[in-house]
N, C-alpha and C. Protein backbone atom coordinates (compact mmCIF):
# COMPACT_ATOMS: atom_id res chain seq x y z
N UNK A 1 10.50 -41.25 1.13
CA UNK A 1 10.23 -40.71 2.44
C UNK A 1 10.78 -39.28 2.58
N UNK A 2 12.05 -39.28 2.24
CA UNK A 2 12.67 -37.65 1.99
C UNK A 2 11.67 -36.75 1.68
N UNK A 3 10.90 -37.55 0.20
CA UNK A 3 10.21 -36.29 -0.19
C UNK A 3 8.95 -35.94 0.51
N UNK A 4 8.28 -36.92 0.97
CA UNK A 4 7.39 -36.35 2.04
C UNK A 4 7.67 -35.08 2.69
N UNK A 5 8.68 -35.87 3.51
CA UNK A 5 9.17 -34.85 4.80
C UNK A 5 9.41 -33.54 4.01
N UNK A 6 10.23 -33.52 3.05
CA UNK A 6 10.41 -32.26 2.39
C UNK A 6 9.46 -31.37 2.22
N UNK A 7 8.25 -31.97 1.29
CA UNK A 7 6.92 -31.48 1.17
C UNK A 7 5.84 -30.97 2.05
N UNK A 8 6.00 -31.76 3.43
CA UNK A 8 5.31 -31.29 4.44
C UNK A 8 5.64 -30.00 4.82
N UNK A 9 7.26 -29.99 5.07
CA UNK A 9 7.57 -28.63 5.35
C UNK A 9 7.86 -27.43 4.55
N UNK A 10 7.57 -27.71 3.45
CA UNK A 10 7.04 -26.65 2.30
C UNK A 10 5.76 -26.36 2.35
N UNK A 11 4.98 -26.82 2.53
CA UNK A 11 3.68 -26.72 3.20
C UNK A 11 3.26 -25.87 4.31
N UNK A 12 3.69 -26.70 5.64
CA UNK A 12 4.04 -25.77 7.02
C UNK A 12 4.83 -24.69 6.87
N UNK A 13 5.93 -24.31 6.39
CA UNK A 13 6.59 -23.06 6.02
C UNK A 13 5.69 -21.81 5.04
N UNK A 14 5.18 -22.61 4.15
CA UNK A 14 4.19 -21.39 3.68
C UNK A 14 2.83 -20.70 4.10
N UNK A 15 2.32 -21.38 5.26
CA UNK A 15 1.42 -21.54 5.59
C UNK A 15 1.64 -20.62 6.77
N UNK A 16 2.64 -20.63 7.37
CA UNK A 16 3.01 -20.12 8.68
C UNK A 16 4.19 -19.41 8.78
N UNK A 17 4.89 -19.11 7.70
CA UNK A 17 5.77 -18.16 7.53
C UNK A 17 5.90 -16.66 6.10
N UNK A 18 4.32 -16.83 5.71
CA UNK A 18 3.74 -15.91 5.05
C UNK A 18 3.97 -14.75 6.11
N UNK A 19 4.41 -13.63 4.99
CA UNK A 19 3.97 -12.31 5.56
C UNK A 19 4.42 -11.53 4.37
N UNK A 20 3.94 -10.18 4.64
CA UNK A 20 3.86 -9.01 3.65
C UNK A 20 5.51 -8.54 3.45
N UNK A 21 5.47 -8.76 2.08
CA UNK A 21 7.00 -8.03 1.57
C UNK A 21 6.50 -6.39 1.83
N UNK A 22 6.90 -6.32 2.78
CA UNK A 22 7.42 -4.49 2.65
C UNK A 22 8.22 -3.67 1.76
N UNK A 23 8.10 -3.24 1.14
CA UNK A 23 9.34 -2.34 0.59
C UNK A 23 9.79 -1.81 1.35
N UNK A 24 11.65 -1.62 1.09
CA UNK A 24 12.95 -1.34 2.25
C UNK A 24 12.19 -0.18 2.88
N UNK A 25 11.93 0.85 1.47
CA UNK A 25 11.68 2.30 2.27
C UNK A 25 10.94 2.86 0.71
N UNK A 26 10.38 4.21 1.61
CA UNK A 26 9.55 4.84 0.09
C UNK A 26 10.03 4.67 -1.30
N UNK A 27 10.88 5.36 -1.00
CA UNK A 27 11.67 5.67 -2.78
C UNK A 27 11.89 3.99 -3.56
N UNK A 28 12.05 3.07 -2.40
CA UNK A 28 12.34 1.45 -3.48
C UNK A 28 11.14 0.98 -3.98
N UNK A 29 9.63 1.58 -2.66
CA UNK A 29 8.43 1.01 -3.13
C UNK A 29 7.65 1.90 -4.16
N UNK A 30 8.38 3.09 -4.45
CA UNK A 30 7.75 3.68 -5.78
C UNK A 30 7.92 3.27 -6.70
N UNK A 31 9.45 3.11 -7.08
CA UNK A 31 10.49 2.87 -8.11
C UNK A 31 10.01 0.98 -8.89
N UNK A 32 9.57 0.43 -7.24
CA UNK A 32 8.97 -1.06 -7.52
C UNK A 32 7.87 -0.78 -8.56
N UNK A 33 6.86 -0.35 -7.70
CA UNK A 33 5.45 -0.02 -8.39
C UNK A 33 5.31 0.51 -9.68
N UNK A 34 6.14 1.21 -9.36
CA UNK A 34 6.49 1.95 -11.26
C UNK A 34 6.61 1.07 -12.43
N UNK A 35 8.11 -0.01 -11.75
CA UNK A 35 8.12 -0.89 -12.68
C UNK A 35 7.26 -1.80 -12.85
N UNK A 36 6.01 -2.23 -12.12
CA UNK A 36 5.50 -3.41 -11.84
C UNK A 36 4.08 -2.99 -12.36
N UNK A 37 3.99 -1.66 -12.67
CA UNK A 37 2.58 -1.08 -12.91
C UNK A 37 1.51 -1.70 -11.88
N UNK A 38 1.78 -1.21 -10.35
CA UNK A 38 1.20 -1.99 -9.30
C UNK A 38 0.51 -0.45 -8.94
N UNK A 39 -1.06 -0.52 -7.95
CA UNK A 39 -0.95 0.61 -6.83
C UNK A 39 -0.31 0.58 -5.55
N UNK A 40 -0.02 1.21 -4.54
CA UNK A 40 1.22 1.14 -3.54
C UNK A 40 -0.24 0.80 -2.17
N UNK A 41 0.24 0.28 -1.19
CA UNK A 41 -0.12 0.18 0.03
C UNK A 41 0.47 1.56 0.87
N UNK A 42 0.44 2.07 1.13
CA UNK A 42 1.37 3.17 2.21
C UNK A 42 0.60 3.22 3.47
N UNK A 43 2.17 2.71 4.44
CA UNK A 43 1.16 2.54 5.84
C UNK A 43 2.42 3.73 6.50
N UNK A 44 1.33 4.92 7.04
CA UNK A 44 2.15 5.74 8.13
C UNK A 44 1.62 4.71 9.41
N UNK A 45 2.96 4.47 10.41
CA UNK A 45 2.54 4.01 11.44
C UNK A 45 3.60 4.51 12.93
N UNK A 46 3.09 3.91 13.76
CA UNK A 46 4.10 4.11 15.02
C UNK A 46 4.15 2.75 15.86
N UNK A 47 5.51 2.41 16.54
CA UNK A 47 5.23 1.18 17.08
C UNK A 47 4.50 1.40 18.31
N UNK A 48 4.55 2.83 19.02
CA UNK A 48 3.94 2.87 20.38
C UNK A 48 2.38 2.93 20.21
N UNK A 49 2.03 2.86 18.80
CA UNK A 49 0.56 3.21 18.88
C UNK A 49 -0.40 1.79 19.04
N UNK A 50 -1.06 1.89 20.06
CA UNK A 50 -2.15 0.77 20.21
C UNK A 50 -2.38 0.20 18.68
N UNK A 51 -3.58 1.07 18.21
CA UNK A 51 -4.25 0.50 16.96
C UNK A 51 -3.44 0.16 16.03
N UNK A 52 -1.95 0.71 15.77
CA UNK A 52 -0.70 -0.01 14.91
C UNK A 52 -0.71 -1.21 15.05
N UNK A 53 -0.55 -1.57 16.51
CA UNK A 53 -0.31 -2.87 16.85
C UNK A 53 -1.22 -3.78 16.32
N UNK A 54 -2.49 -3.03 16.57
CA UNK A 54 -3.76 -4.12 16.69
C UNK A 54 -3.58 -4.20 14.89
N UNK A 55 -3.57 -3.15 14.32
CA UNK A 55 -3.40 -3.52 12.56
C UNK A 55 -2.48 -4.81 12.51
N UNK A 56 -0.87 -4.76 12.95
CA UNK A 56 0.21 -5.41 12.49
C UNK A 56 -0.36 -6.67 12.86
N UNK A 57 -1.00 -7.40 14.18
CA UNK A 57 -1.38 -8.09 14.48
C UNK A 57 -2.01 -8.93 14.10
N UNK A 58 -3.37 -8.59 13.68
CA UNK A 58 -4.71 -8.79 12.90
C UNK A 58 -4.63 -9.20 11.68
N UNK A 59 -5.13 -8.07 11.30
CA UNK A 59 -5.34 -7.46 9.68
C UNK A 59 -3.96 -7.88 8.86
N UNK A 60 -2.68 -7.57 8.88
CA UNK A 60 -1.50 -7.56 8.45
C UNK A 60 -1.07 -9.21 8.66
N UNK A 61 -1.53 -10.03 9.69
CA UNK A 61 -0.90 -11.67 9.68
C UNK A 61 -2.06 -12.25 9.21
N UNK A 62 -3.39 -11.79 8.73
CA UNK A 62 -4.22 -12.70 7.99
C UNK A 62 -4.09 -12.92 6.97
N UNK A 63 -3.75 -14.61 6.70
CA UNK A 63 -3.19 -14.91 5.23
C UNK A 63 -3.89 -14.68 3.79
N UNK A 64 -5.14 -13.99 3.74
CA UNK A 64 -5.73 -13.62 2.56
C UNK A 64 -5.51 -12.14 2.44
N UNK A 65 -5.11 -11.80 3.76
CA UNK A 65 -4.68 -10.46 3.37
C UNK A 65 -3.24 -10.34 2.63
N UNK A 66 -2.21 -11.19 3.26
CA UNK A 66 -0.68 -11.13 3.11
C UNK A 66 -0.61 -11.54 1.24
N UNK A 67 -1.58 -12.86 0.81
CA UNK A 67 -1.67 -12.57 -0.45
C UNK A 67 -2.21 -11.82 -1.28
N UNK A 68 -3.14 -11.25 -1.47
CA UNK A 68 -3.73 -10.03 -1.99
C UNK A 68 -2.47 -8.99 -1.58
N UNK A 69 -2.34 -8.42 -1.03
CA UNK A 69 -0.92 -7.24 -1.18
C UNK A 69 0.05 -7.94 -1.89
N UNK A 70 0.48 -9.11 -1.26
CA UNK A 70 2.19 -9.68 -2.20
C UNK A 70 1.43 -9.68 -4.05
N UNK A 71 0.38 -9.83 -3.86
CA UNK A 71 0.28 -10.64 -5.36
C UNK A 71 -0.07 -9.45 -6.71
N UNK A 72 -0.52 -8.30 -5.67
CA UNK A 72 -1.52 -7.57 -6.11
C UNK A 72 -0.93 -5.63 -6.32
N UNK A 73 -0.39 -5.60 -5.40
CA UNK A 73 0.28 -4.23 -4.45
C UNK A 73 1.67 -4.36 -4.07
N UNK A 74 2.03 -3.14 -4.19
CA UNK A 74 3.51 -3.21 -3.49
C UNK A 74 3.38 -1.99 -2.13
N UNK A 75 3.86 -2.82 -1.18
CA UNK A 75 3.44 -2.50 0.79
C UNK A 75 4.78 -1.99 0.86
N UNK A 76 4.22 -0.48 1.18
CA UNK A 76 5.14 0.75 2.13
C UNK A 76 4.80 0.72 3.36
N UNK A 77 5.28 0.87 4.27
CA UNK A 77 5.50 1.14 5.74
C UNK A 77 6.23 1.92 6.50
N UNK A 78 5.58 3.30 6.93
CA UNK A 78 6.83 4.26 7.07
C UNK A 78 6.24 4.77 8.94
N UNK A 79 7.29 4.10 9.76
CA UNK A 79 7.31 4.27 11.21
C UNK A 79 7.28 5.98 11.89
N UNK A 80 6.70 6.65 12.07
CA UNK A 80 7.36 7.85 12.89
C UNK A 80 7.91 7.90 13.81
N UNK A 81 8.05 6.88 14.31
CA UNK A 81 8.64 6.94 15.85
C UNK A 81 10.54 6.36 15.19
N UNK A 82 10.42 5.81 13.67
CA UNK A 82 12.18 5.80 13.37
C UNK A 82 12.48 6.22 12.58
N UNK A 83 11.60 7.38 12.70
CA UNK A 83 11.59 8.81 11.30
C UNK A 83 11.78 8.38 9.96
N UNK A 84 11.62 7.20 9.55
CA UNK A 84 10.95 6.65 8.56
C UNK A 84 10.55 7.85 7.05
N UNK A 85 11.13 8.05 6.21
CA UNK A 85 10.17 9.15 5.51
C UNK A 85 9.12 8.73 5.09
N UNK A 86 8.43 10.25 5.30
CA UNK A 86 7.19 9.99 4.59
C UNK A 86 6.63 11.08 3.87
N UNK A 87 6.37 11.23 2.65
CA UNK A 87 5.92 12.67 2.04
C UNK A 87 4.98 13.59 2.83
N UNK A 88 5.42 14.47 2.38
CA UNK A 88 4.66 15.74 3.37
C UNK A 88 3.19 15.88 3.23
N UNK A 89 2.48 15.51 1.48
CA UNK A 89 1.59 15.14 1.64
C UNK A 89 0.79 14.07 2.27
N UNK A 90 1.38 13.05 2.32
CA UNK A 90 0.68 11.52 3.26
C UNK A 90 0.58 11.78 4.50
N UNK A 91 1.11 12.76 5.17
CA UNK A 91 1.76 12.74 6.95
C UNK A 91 0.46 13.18 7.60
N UNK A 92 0.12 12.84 8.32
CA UNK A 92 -1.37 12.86 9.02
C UNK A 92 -1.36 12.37 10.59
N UNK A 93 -1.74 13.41 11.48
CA UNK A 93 -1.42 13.89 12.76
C UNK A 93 -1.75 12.00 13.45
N UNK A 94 -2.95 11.43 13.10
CA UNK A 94 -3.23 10.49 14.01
C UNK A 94 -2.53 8.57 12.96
N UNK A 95 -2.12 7.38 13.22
CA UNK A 95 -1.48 6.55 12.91
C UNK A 95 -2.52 5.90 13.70
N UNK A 96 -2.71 4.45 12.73
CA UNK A 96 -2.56 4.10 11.58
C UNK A 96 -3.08 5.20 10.55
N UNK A 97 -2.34 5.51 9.79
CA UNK A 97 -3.23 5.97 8.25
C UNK A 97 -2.67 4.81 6.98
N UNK A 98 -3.81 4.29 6.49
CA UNK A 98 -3.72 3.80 5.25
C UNK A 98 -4.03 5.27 4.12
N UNK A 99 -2.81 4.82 2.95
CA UNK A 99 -3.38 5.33 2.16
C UNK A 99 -3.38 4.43 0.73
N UNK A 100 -3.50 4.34 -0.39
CA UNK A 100 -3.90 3.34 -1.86
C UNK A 100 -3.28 4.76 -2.36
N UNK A 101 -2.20 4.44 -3.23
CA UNK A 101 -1.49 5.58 -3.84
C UNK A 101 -0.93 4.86 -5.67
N UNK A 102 -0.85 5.77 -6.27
CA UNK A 102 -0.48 5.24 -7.73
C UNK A 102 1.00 4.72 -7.87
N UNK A 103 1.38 4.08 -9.60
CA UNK A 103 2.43 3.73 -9.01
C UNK A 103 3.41 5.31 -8.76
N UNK A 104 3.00 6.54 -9.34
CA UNK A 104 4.18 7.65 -9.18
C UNK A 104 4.00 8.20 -7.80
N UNK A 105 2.88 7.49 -6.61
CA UNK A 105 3.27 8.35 -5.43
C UNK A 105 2.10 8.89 -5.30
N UNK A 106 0.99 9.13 -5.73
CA UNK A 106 -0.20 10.27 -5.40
C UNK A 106 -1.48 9.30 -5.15
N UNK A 107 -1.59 9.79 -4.12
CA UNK A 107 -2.68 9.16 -3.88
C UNK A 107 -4.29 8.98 -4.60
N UNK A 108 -4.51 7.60 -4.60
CA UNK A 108 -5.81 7.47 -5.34
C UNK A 108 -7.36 7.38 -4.67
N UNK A 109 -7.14 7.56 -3.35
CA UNK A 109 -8.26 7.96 -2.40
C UNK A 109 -7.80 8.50 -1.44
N UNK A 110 -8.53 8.97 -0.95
CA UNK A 110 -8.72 9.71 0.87
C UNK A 110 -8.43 8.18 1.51
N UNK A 111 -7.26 8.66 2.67
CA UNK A 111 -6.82 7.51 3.51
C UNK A 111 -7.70 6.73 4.22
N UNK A 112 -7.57 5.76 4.47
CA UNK A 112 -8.37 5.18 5.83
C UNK A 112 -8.02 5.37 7.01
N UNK A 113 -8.45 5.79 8.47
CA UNK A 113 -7.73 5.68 9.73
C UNK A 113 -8.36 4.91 10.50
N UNK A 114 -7.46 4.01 11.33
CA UNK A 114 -7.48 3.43 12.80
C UNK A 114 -7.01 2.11 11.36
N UNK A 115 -7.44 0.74 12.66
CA UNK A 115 -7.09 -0.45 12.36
C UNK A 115 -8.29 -1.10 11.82
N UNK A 116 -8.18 -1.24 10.89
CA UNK A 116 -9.42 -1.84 10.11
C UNK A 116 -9.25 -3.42 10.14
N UNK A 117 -10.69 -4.24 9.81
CA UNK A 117 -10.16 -5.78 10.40
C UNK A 117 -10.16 -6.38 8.71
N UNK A 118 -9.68 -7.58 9.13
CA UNK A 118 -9.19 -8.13 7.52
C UNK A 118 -10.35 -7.61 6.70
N UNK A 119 -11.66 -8.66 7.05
CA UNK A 119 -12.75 -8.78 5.95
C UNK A 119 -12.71 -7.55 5.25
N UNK A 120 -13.21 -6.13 5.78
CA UNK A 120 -13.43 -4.81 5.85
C UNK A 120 -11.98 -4.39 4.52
N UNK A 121 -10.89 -4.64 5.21
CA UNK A 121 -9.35 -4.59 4.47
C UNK A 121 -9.18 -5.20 3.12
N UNK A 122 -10.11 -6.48 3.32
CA UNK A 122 -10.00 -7.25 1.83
C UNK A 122 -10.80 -6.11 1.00
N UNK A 123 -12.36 -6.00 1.44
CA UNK A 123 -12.90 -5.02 0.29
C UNK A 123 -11.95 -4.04 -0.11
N UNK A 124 -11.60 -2.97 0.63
CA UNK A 124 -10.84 -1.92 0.28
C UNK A 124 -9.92 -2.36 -1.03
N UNK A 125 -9.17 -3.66 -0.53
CA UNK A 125 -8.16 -3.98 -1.52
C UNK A 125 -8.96 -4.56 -2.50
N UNK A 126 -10.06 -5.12 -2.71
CA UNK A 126 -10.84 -5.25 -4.13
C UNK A 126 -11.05 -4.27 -4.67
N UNK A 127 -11.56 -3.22 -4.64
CA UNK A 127 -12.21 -1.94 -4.77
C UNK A 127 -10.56 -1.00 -5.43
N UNK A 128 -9.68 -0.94 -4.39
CA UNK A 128 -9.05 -0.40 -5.08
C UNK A 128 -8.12 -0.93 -6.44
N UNK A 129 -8.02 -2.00 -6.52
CA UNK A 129 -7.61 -2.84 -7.56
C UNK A 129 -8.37 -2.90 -8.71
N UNK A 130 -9.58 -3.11 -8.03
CA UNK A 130 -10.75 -3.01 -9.76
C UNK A 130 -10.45 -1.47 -9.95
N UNK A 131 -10.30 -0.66 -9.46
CA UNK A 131 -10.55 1.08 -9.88
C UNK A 131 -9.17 0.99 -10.66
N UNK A 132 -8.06 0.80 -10.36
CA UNK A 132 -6.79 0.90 -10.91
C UNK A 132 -6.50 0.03 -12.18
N UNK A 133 -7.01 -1.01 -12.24
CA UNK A 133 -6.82 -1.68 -13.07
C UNK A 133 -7.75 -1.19 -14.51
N UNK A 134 -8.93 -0.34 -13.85
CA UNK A 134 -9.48 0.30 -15.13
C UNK A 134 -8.87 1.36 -15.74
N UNK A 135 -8.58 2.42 -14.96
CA UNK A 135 -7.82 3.54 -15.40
C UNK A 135 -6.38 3.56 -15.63
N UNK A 136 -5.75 2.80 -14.29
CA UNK A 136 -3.88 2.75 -14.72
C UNK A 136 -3.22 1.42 -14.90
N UNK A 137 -4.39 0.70 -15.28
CA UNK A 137 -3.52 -0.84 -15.20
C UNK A 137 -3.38 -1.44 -16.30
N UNK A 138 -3.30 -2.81 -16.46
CA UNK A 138 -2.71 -3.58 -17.53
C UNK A 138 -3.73 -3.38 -19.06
């Protein structure tokens, strides 16, 4: 009976307490990616910004999204509103900006802006994974 109960809530806990490992801050999610031969997620964001929200909300708690990044990518998140760094190249007047960056930091496309919804989010993250995996990956 223990192990039931145990099992159930290994179950319910993963199911409902999934979410995206962030890296602490830039420099740990480069240094990650580097070692992991991963491409980077880099999210400039703000908490006062509507469409932030609506991203963190959405897109960011849908569980096919949360695996595809953990499994796939290593997720930066850099706030302006808690001065957060963010390279001078990535910094872009309007938030959300996605950008798909290599593992040394440079970006491998033109960003995305506003809040994009999962489905839309999953392609991106196929697309950029098949491209990386041909040119800088395993």
């Amino acid at each position: 009976m223990k192990h039931i109960v145990f099992t159930v809530l290994m179950l319910v806990s993963s199911v409902f307490g999934a979410e995206i490992n962030w890296a602490k801050d830039f420099d740990t999610g480069i240094k990650e990616a580097s070692a992991k031969n991963k491409p980077v997620l880099f999210v400039f964001s703000r908490h006062s910004c509507h469409y932030c929200r609506v991203l963190d909300e959405t897109t960011f708690e849908d569980k096919k999204v949360i695996k595809a990044l953990n499994r796939d990518f290593v997720s930066i998140i850099s706030y302006t509103d808690e001065k957060d760094y963010t390279p001078r190249k990535l910094w872009r007047p309007g938030t959300p900006t996605l950008w798909f960056l290599d593992p040394e930091g440079e970006p491998l496309f033109k960003p995305l802006a506003g809040a994009i919804d999962a489905e839309n989010f999953l392609k991106a993250l196929a697309i950029v994974k098949k491209e990386f995996d041909q040119t800088l990956g395993k």
